[in-house]
N, C-alpha and C. Protein backbone atom coordinates (compact mmCIF):
# COMPACT_ATOMS: atom_id res chain seq x y z
N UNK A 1 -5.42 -7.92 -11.47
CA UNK A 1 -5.27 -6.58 -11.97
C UNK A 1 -4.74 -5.70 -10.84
N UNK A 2 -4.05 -4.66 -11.02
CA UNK A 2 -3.48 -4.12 -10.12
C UNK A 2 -3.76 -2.08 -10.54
N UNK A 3 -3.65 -1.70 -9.79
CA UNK A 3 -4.27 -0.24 -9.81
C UNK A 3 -2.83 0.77 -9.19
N UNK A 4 -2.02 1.29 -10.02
CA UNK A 4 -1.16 2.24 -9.23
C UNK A 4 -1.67 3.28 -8.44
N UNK A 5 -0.93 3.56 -7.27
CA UNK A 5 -1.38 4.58 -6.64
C UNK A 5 -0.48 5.65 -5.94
N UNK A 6 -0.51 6.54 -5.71
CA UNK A 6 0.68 7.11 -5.11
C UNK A 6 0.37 7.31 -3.16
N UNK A 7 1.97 7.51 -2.97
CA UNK A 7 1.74 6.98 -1.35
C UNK A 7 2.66 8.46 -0.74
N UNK A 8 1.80 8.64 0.42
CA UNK A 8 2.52 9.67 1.28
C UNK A 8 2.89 8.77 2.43
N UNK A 9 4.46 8.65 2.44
CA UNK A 9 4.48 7.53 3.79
C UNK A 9 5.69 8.17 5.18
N UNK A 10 5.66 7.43 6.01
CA UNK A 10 6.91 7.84 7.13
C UNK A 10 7.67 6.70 6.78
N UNK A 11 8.83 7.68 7.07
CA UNK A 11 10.23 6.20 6.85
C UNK A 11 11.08 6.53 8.37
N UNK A 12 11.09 5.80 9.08
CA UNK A 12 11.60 6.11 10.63
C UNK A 12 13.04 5.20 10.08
N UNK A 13 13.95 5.45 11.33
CA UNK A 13 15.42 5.40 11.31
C UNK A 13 15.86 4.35 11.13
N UNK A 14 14.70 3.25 11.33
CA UNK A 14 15.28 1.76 11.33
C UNK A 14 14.90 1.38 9.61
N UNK A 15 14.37 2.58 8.84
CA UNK A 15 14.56 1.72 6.98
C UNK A 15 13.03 1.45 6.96
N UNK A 16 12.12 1.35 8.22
CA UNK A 16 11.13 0.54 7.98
C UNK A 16 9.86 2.09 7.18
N UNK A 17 8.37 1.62 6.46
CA UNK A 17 8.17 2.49 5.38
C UNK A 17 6.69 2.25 6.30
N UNK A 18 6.03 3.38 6.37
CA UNK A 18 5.16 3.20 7.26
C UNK A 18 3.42 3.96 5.91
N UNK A 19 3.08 3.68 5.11
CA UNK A 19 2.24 4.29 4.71
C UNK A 19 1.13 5.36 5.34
N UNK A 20 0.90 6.33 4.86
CA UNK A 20 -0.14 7.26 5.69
C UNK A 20 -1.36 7.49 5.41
N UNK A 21 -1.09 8.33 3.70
CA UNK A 21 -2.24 8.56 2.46
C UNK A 21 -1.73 7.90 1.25
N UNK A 22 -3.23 7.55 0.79
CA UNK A 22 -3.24 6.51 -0.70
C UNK A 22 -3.76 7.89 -1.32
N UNK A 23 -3.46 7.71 -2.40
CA UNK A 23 -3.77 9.28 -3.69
C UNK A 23 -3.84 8.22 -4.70
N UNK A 24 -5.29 8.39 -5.08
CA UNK A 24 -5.75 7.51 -6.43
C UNK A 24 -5.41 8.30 -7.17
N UNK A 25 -5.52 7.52 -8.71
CA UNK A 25 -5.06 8.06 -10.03
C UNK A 25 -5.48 9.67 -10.21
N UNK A 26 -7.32 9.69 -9.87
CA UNK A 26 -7.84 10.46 -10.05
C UNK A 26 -7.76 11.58 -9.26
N UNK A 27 -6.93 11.51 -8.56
CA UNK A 27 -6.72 12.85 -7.35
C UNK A 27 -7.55 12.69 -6.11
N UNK A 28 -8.31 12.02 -5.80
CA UNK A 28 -8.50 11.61 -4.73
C UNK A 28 -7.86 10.94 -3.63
N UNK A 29 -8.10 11.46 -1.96
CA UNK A 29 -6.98 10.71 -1.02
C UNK A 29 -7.90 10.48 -0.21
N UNK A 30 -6.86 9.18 0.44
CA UNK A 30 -7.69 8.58 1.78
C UNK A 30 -6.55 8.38 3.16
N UNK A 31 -6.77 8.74 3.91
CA UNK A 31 -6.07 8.46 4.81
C UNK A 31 -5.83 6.80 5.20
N UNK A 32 -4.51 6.43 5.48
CA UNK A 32 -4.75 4.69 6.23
C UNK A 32 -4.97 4.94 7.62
N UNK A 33 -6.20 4.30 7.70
CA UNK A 33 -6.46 4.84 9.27
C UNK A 33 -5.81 3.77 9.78
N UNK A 34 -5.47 2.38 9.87
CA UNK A 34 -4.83 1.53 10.45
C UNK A 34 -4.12 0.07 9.50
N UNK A 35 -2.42 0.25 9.85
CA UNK A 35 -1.78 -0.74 9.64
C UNK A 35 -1.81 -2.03 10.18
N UNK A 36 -2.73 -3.33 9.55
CA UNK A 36 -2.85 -4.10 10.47
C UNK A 36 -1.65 -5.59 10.24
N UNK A 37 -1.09 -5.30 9.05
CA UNK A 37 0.24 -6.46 9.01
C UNK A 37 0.92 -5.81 7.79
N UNK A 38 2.32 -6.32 8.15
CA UNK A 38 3.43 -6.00 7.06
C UNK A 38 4.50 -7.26 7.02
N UNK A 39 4.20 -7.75 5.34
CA UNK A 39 4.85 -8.73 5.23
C UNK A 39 5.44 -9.00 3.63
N UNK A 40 6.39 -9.46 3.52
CA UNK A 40 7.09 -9.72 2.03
C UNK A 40 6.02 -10.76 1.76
N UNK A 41 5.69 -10.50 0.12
CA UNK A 41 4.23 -11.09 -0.36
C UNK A 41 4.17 -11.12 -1.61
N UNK A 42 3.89 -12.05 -2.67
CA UNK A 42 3.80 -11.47 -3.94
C UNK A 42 2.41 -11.31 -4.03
N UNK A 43 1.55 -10.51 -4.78
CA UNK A 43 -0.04 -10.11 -5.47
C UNK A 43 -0.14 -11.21 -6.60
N UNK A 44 -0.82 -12.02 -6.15
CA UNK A 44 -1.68 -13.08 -5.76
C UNK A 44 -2.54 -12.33 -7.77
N UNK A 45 -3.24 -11.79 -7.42
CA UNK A 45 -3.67 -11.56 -9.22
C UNK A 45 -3.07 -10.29 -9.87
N UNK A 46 -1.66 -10.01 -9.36
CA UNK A 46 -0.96 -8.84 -10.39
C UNK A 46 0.02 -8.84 -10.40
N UNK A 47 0.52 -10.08 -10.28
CA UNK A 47 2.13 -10.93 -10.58
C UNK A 47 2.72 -9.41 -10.27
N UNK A 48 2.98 -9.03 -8.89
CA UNK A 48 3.74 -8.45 -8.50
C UNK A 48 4.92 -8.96 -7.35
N UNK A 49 5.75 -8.46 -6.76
CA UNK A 49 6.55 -8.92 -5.59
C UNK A 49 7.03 -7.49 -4.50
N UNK A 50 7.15 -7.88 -3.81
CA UNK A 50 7.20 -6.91 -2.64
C UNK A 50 7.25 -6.80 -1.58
N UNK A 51 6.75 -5.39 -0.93
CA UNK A 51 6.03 -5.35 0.62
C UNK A 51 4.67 -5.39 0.56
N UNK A 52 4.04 -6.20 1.07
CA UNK A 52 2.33 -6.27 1.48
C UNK A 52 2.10 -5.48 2.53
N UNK A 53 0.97 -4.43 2.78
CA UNK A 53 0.52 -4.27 3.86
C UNK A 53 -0.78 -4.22 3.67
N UNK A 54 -1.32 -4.49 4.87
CA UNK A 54 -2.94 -4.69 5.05
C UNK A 54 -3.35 -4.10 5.81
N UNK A 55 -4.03 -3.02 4.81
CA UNK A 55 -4.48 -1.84 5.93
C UNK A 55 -6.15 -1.62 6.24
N UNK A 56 -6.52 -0.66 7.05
CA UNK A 56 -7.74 0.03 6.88
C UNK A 56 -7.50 0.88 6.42
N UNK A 57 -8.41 1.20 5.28
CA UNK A 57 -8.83 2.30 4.38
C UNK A 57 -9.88 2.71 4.23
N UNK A 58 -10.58 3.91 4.63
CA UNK A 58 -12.07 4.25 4.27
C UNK A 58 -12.95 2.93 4.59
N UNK A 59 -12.63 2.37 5.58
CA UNK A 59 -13.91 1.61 6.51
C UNK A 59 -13.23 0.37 5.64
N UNK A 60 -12.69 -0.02 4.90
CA UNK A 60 -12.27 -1.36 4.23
C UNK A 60 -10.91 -1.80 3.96
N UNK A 61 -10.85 -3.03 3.91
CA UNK A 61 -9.44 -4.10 4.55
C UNK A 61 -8.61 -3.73 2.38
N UNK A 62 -7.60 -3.25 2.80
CA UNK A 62 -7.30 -3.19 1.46
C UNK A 62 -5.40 -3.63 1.35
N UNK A 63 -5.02 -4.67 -0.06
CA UNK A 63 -3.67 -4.79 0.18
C UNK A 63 -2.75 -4.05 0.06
N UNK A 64 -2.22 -3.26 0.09
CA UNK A 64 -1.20 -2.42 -0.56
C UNK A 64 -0.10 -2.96 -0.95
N UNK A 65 0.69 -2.75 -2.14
CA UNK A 65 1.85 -3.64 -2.30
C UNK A 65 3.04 -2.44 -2.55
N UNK A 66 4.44 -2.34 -2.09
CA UNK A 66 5.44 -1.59 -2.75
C UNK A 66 6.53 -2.74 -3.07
N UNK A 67 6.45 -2.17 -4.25
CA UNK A 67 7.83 -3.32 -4.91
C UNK A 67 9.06 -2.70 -5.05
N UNK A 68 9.32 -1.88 -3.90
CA UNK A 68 10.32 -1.43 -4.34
C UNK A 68 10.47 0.14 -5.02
N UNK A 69 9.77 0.49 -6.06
CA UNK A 69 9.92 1.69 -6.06
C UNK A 69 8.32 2.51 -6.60
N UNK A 70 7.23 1.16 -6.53
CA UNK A 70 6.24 1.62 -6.81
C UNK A 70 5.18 1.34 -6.30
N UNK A 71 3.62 1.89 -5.90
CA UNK A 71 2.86 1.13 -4.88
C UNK A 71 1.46 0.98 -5.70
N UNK A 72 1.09 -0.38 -5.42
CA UNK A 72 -0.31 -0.69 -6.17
C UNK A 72 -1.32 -1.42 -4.84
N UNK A 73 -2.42 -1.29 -5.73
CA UNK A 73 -3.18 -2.28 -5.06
C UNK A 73 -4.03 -3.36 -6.13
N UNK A 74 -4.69 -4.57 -5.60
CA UNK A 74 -4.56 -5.54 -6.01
C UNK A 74 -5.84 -5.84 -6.09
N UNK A 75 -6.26 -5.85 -7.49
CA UNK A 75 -8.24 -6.41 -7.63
C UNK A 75 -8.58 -7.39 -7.75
């Protein structure tokens, strides 16, 4: 299952997409306090394809996925 979310991110000069804040459905935000890998990945239970990143979020290891023009995460 997969959960859309919206993303406040940096995009620096080299193309690369750096996530900052996750904004749940419900209007709630969390800051990514730390990017710990970025890798092309498909979601494993939300038949998605993409960018993976694996971040810290609010004290917990969470996947983030952008496919391109949309960002989920993965239950």
């Amino acid at each position: 299952m997969k959960t859309f979310v919206g993303i406040t991110a940096l995009h620096d000069k080299q193309g690369n997409i750096h996530p900052m804040v996750m904004h749940w459905p419900d209007g709630r935000q969390w800051p990514v306090d730390k990017i710990l890998d970025i890798r092309k990945a498909a979601a494993m239970n939300a038949d998605g394809r993409g960018v993976r990143y694996l971040c810290h979020i609010a004290n917990k290891e969470v996947k983030l996925f952008h496919d391109g023009s949309k960002w989920f995460i993965e239950h």
